[in-house]
Protein backbone atom coordinates (compact mmCIF):
# COMPACT_ATOMS: atom_id res chain seq x y z
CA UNK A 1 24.92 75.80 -33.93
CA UNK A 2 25.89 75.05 -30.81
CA UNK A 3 24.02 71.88 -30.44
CA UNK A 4 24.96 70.73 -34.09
CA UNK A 5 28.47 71.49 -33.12
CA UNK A 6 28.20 68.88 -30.25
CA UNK A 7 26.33 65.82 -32.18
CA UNK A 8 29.02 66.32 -35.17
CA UNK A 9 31.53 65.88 -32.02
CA UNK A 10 29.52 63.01 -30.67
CA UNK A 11 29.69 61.10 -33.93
CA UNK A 12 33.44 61.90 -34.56
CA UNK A 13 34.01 59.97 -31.17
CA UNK A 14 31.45 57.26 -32.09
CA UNK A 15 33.29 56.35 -35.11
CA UNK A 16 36.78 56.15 -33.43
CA UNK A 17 34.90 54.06 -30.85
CA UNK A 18 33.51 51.92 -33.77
CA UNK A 19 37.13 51.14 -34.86
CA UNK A 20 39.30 50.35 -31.54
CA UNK A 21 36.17 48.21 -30.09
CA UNK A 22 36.76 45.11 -31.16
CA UNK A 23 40.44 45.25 -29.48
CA UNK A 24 38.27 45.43 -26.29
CA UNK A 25 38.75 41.72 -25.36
CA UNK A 26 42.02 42.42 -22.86
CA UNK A 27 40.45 43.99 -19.62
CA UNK A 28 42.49 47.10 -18.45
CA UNK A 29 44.37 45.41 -15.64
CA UNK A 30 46.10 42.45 -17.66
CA UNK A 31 46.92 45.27 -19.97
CA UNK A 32 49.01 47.17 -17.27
CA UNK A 33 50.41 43.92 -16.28
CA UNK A 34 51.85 43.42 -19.86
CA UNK A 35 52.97 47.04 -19.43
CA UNK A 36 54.91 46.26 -16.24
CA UNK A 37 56.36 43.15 -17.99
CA UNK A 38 57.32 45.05 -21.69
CA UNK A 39 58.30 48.76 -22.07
CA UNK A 40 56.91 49.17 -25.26
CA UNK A 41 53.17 47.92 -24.02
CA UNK A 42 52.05 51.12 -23.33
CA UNK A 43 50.72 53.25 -26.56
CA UNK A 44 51.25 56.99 -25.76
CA UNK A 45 48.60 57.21 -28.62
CA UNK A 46 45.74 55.72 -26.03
CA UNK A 47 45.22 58.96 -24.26
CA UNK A 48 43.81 60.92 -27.21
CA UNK A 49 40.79 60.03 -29.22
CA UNK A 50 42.66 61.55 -32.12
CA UNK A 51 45.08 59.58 -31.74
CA UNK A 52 42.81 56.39 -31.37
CA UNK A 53 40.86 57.46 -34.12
CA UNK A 54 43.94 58.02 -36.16
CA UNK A 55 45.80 54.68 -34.88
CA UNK A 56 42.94 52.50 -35.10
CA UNK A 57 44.42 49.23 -37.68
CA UNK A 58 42.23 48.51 -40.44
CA UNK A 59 40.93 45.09 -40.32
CA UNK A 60 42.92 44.54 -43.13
CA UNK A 61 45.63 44.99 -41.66
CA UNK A 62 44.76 42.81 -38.59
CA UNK A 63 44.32 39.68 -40.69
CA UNK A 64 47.45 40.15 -42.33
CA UNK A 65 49.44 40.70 -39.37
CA UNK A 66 47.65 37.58 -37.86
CA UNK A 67 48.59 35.86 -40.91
CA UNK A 68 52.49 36.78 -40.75
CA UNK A 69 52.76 36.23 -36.68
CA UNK A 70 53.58 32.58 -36.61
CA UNK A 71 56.17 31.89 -38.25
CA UNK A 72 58.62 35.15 -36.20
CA UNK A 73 56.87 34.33 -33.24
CA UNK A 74 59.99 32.14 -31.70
CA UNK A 75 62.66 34.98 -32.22
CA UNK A 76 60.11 37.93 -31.06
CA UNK A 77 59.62 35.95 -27.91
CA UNK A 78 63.55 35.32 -27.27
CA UNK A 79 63.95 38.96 -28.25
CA UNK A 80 61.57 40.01 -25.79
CA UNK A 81 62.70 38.43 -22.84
CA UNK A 82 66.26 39.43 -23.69
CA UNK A 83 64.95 42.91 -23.19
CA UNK A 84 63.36 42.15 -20.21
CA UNK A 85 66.90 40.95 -18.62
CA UNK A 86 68.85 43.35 -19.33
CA UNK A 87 69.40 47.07 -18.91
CA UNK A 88 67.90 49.44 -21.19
CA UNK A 89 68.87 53.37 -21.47
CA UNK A 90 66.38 56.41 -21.56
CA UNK A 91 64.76 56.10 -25.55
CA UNK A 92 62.75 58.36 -26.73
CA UNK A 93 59.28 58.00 -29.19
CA UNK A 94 56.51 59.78 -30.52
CA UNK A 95 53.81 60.32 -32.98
CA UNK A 96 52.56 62.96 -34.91
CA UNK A 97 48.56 62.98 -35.87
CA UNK A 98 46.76 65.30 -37.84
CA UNK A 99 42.91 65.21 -38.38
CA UNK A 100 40.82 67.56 -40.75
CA UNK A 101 37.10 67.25 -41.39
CA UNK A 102 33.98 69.01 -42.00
CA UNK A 103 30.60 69.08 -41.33
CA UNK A 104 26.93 70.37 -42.28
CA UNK A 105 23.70 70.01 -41.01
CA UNK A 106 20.08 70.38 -40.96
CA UNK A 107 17.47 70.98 -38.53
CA UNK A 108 14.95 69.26 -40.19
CA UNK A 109 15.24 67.13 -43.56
CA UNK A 110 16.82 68.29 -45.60
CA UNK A 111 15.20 66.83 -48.51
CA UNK A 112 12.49 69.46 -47.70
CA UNK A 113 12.45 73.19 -47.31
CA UNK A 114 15.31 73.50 -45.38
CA UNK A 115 17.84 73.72 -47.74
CA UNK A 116 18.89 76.83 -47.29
CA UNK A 117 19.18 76.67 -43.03
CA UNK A 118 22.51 74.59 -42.36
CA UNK A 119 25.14 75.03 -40.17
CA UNK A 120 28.65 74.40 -41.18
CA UNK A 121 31.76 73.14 -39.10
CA UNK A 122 35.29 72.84 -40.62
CA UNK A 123 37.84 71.97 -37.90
CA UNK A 124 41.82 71.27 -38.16
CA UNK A 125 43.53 69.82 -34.92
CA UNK A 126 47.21 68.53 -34.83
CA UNK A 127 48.86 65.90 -31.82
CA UNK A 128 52.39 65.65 -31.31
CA UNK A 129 53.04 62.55 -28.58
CA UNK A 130 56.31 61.97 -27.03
CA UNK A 131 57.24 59.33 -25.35
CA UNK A 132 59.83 58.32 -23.57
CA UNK A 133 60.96 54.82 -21.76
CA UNK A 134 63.84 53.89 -19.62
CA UNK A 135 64.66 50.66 -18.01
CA UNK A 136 67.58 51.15 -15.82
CA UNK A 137 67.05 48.04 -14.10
CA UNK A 138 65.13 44.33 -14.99
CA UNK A 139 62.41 44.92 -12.50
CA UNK A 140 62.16 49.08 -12.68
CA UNK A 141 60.99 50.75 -15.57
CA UNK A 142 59.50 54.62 -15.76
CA UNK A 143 57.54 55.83 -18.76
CA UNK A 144 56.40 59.14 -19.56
CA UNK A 145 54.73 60.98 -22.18
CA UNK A 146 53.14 64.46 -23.56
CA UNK A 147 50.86 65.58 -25.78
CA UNK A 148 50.95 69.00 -27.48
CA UNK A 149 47.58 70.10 -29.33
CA UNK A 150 47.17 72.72 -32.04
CA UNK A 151 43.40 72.65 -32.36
CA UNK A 152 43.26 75.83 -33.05
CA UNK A 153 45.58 76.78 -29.84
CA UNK A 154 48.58 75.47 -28.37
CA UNK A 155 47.63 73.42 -25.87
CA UNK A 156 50.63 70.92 -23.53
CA UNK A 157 49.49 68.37 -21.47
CA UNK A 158 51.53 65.93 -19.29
CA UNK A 159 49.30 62.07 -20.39
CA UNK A 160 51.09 59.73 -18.17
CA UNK A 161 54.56 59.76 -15.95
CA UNK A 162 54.72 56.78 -13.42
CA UNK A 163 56.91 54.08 -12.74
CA UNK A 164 56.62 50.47 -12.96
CA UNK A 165 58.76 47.95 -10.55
CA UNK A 166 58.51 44.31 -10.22
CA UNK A 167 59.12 42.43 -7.15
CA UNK A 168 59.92 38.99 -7.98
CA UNK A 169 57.25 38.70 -10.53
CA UNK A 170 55.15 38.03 -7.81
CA UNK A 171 53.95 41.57 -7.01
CA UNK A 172 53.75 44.33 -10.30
CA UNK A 173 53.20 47.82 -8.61
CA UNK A 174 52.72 50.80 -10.33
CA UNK A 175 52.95 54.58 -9.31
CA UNK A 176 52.49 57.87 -10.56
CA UNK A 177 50.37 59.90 -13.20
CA UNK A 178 48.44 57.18 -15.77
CA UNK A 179 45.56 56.64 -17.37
CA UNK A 180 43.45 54.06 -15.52
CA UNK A 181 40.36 51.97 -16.45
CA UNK A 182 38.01 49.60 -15.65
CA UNK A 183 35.85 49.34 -18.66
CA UNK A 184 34.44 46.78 -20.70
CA UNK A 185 32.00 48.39 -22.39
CA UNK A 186 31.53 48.33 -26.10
CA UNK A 187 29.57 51.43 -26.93
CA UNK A 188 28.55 53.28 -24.36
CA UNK A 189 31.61 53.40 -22.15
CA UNK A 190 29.79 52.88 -18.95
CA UNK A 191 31.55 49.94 -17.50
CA UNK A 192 34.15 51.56 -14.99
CA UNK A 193 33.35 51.29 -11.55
CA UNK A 194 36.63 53.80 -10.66
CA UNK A 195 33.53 57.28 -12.04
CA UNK A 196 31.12 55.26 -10.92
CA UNK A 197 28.06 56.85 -10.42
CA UNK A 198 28.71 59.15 -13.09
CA UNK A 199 29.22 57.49 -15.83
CA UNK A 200 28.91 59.03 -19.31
CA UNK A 201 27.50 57.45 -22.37
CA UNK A 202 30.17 57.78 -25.21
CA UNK A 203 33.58 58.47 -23.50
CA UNK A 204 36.38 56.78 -25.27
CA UNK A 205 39.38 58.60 -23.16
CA UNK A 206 39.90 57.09 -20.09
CA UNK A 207 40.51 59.30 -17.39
CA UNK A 208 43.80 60.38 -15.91
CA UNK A 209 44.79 59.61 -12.50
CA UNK A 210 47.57 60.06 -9.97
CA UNK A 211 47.71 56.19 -8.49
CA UNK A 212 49.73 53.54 -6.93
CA UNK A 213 48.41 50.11 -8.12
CA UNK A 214 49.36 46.95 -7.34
CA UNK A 215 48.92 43.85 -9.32
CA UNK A 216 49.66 40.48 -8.41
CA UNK A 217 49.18 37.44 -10.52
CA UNK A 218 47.90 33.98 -9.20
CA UNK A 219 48.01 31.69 -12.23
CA UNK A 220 45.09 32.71 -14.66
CA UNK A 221 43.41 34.97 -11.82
CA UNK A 222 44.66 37.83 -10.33
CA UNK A 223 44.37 40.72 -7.81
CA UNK A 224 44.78 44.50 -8.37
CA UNK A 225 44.65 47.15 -5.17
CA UNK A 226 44.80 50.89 -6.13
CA UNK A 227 44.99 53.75 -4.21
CA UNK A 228 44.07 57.21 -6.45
CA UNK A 229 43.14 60.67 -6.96
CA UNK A 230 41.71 62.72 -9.98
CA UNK A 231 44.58 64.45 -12.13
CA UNK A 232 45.13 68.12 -11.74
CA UNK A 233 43.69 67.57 -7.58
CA UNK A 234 45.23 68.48 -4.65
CA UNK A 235 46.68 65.07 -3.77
CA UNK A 236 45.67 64.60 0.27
CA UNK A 237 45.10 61.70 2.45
CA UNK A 238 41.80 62.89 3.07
CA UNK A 239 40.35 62.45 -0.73
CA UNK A 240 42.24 59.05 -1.89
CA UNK A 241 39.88 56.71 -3.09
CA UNK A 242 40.86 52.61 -2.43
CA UNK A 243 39.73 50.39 -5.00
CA UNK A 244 39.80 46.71 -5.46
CA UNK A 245 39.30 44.46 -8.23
CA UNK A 246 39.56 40.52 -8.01
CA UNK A 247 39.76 38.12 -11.40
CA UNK A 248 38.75 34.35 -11.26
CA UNK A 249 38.98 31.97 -14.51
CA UNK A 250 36.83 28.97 -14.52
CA UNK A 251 38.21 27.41 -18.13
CA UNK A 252 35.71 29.61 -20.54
CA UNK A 253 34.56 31.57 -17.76
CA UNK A 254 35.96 34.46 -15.99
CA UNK A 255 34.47 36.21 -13.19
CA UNK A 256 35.31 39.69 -11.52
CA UNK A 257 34.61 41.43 -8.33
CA UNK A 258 35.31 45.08 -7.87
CA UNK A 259 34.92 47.55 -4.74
CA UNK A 260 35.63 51.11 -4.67
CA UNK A 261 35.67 53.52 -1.39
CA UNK A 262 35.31 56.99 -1.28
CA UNK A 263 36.22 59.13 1.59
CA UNK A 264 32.64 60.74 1.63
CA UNK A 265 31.57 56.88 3.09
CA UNK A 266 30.21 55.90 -0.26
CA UNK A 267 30.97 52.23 -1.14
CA UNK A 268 30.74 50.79 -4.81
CA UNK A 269 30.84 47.59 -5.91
CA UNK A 270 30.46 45.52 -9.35
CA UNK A 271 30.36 42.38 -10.08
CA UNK A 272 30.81 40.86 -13.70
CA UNK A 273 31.00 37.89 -15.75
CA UNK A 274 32.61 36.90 -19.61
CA UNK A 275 32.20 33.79 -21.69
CA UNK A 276 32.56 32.48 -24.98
CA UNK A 277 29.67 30.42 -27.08
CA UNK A 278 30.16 29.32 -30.40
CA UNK A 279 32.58 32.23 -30.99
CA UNK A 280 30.39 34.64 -29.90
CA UNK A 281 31.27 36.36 -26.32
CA UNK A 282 29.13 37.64 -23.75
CA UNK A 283 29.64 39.95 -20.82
CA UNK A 284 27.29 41.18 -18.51
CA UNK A 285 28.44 43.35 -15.42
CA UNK A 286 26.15 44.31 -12.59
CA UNK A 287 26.84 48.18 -10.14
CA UNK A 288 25.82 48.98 -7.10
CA UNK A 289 26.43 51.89 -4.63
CA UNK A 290 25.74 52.26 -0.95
CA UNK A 291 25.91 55.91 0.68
CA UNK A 292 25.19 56.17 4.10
CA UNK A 293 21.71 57.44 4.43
CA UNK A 294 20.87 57.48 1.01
CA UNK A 295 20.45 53.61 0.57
CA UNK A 296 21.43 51.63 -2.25
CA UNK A 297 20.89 51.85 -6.06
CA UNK A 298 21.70 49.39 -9.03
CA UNK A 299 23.16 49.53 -12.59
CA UNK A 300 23.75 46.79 -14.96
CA UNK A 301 25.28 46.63 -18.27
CA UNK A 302 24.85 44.00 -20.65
CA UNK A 303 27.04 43.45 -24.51
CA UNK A 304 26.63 40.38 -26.77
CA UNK A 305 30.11 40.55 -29.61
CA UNK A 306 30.61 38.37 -32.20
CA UNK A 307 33.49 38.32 -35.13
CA UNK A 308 33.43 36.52 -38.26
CA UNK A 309 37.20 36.25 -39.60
CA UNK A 310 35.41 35.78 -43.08
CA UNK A 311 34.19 37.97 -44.56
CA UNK A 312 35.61 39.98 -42.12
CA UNK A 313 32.41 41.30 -40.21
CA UNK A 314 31.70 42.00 -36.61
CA UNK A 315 28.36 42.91 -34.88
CA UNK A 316 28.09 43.74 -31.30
CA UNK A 317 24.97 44.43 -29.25
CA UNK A 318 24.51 46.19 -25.64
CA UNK A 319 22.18 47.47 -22.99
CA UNK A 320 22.77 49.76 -20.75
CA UNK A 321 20.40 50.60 -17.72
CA UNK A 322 21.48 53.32 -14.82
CA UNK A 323 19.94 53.73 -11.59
CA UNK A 324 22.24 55.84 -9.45
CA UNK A 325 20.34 58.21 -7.79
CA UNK A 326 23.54 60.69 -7.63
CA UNK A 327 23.82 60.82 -11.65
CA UNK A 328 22.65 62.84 -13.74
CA UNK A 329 21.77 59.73 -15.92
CA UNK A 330 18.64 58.91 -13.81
CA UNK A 331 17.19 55.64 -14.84
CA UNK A 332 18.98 56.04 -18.27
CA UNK A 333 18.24 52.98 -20.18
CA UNK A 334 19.73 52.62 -23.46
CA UNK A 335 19.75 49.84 -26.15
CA UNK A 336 22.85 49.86 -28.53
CA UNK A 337 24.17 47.77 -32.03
CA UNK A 338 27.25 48.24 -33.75
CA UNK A 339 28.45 46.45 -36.88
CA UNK A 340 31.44 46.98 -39.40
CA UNK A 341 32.31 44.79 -42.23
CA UNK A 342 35.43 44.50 -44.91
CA UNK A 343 34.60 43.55 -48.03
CA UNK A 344 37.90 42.89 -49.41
CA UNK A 345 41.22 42.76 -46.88
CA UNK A 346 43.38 44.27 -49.78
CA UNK A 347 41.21 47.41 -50.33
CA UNK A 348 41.49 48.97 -46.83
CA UNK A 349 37.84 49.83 -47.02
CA UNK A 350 35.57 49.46 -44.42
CA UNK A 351 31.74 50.01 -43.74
CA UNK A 352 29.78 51.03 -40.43
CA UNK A 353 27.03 51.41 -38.51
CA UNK A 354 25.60 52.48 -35.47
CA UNK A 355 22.50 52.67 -33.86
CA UNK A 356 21.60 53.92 -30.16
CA UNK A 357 18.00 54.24 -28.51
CA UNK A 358 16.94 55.76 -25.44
CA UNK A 359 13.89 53.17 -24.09
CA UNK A 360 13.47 55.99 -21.68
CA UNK A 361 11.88 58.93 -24.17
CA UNK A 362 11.83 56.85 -27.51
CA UNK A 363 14.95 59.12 -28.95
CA UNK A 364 18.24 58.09 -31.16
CA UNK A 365 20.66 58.15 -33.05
CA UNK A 366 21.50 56.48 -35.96
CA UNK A 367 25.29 56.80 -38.05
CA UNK A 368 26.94 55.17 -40.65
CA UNK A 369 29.78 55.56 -42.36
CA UNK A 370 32.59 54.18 -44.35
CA UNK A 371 36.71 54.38 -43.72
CA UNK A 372 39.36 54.15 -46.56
CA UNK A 373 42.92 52.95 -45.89
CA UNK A 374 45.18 53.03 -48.79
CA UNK A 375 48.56 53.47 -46.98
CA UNK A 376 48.64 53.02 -42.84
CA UNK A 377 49.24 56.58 -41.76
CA UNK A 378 46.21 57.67 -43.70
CA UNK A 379 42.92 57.39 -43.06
CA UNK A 380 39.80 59.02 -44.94
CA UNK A 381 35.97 58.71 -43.19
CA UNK A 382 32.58 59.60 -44.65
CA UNK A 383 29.31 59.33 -42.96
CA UNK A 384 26.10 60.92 -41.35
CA UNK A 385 24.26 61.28 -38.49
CA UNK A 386 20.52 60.94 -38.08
CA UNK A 387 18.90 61.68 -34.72
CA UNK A 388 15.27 61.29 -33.69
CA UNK A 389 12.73 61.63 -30.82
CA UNK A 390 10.73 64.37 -29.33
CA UNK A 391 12.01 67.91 -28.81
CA UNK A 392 14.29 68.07 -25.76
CA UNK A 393 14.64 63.78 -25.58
CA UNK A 394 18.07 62.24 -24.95
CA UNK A 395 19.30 62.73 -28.46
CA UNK A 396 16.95 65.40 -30.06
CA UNK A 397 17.67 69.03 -28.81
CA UNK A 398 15.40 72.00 -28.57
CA UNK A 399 14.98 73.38 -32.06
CA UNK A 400 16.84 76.54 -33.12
CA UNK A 401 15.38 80.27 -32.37
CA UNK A 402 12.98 80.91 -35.18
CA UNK A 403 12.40 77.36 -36.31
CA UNK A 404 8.74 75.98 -35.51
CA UNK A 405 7.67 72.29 -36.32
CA UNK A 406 3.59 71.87 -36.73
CA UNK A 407 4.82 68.10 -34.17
CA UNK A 408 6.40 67.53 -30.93
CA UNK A 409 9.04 65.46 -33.24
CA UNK A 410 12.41 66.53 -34.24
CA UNK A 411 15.04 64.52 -36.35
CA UNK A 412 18.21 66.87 -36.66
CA UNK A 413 20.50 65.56 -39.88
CA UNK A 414 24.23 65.72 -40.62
CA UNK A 415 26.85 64.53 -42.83
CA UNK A 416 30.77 64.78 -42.00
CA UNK A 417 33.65 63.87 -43.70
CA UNK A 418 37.52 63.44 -42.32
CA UNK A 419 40.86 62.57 -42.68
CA UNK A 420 43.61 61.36 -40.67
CA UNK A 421 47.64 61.22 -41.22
CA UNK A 422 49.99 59.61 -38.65
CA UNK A 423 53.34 59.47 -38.52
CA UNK A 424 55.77 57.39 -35.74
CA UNK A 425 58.88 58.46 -35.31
């Protein structure tokens, strides 16, 4: 039950990772750059995957607002910078998110003798964000926001509370509680060097940390210098972490450097590149680590994306392959494909799939599913999840107490079913 409990979890993510991923394109450091520059940049709803799941714009409702952006795009932009020179007082936002959904599954096909052996999950969870911004001078804003959970307790967590200041527009620093990341990863979410080594197939959050960054812009390139701590630590000068990143554009290309140090002496680097052919964009980032008398180790992590504006279907493709002797993902290598089409912009329906593979014990996982958007604070989801690959792989668990299987094979099946209601106030 347990282990059914944490693949109908797994695919619940997936699919919320499925929708926001093609909004990947905007690494995370531009994106807190637009945040220093714009109070309302930063989405309180970006610290929950509820709330991503739940927020996530149908493609539908992409095109159209691409469609309609043109013509108000004058008057937004005076707007805009009108807000950015003048004074703003302490305004308050939030959102309210509700998810239920259901689940059942099988330990072996279901189509056979199994029938009567499921295992059932129903599961209610409720998100009330609030937000608030204040801007009490042109180049110093602070932001903060909370997030109280009924699922099924009360739960109150403090997401973000940090302050932005400009100096000159030359120099954007940033300080306090946020949510920082370095990732460019599609499906997997193992592209941020700030957890590197251990990095964690499937994380859509990313994590919260008490930081100072600094960004400063030159031209199209960039350089960002943080100094942080895990939220919830001890804050001490004796555990910071110093990080580094460095952005060069070359017309269609961009190149990155990153370092990270760790008090312990470890030193991690990565080094990445993007480009665009024919529409179609590929990335392909490359980790290392040094410790100090452990040696070196290497990770790489590779994603090919392409978008079709008609009819409105996307396909992405990535590799992941992990090294790091200090994770517990020891020579994980890992093929991934994601797709998602629209058949018709003005139904709000959309279909999915995804497939992952573990090279490294021949195991997977394979889910697809379909999303319905009649209104834009509603959202209904359907799909399953198949999983294959021999009894204790990557993706197929030990089967139940009581259970035997005549093969060293084990395909667990599932089917889940969802919906989501937003509301911004």
């Amino acid at each position: 039950m347990r282990i059914f409990k944490r693949q109908c979890i797994a695919g619940l993510l997936l699919v919320a990772l499925l929708s926001i991923a093609g909004a990947q394109d905007q690494s995370a450091d531009e994106a807190a750059s637009d945040a220093t520059a714009s109070p309302e940049s930063t989405s309180p709803e970006a610290a929950s995957p509820a709330a991503e799941s739940a927020a996530a714009p149908s493609l539908a409702a992409e095109s159209a607002a691409t469609e309609n952006s043109a013509a108000p795009a004058a008057s937004e932009s005076s707007a805009a910078l009108e807000a950015l020179q003048s004074n703003e007082p302490v305004t308050f936002s939030g959102t309210l998110i509700s998810t239920l959904g259901g689940a059942e599954g099988w330990p072996l096909n279901p189509i056979t003798t199994h029938l009567a052996n499921t295992g059932k999950v129903l599961g209610f969870s409720m998100n009330n964000i609030l937000s608030f911004d204040a801007r009490p001078d042109p180049d110093f804003r602070v932001h903060g926001s909370t997030d109280v959970q009924v699922s099924p307790g009360l739960n109150m967590n403090i997401d973000e509370v940090f302050f932005d200041y400009s100096l000159k527009d030359a120099v954007f620093i940033r300080g306090g509680q946020q949510a920082l990341s370095w990732d460019n990863s599609r499906i997997f979410g193992t592209g941020d060097l700030l957890i590197y080594p251990n990095l964690t197939p499937v994380s859509t959050t990313p994590p919260s940390w008490i930081a100072v960054k600094a960004y400063a812009p030159i031209g199209s390139d960039g350089i960002t210098a943080v100094a942080l701590e895990p939220s919830g630590s001890t804050v001490s000068l004796t555990t910071i972490m110093y990080a580094v990143k460095g952005d060069l554009a070359f017309g269609k290309f961009e190149l990155t450097g990153e370092g990270l140090y760790r008090p312990s002496g470890e030193l991690d680097y990565s080094v990445y590149a993007k480009t665009s052919i024919f529409d179609i964009d590929l990335y392909a980032q490359a980790f290392g680590s040094w410790t100090p008398g452990s040696g070196y180790s290497v990770s790489t992590l590779e994603n090919v994306y392409w978008e079709s504006t008609s009819p409105g279907f996307k396909i992405y493709f990535e590799h992941w392959y992990n090294d790091a002797g200090s994770s517990s993902y020891t020579k994980d290598n890992r093929l991934g494909l994601g797709s998602s089409w629209t058949p018709d912009e003005n139904l709000g329906i959309k279909l999915g799939l995804l497939w992952t593979h573990a090279l490294l014990d021949s195991s997977g996982l394979v889910m697809p599913f379909i999303t319905y958007q009649p209104r834009s604070y509603i959202t209904f989801t359907l799909g399953a999840i198949g999983t294959y690959g021999a009894i204790g792989s990557t993706y197929a668990s030990a089967l139940p107490p009581g259970y035997s299987f005549p093969f060293p094979w084990d395909e667990k099946y599932s089917v889940f079913a969802k919906v989501d209601l937003s509301m911004s106030y």
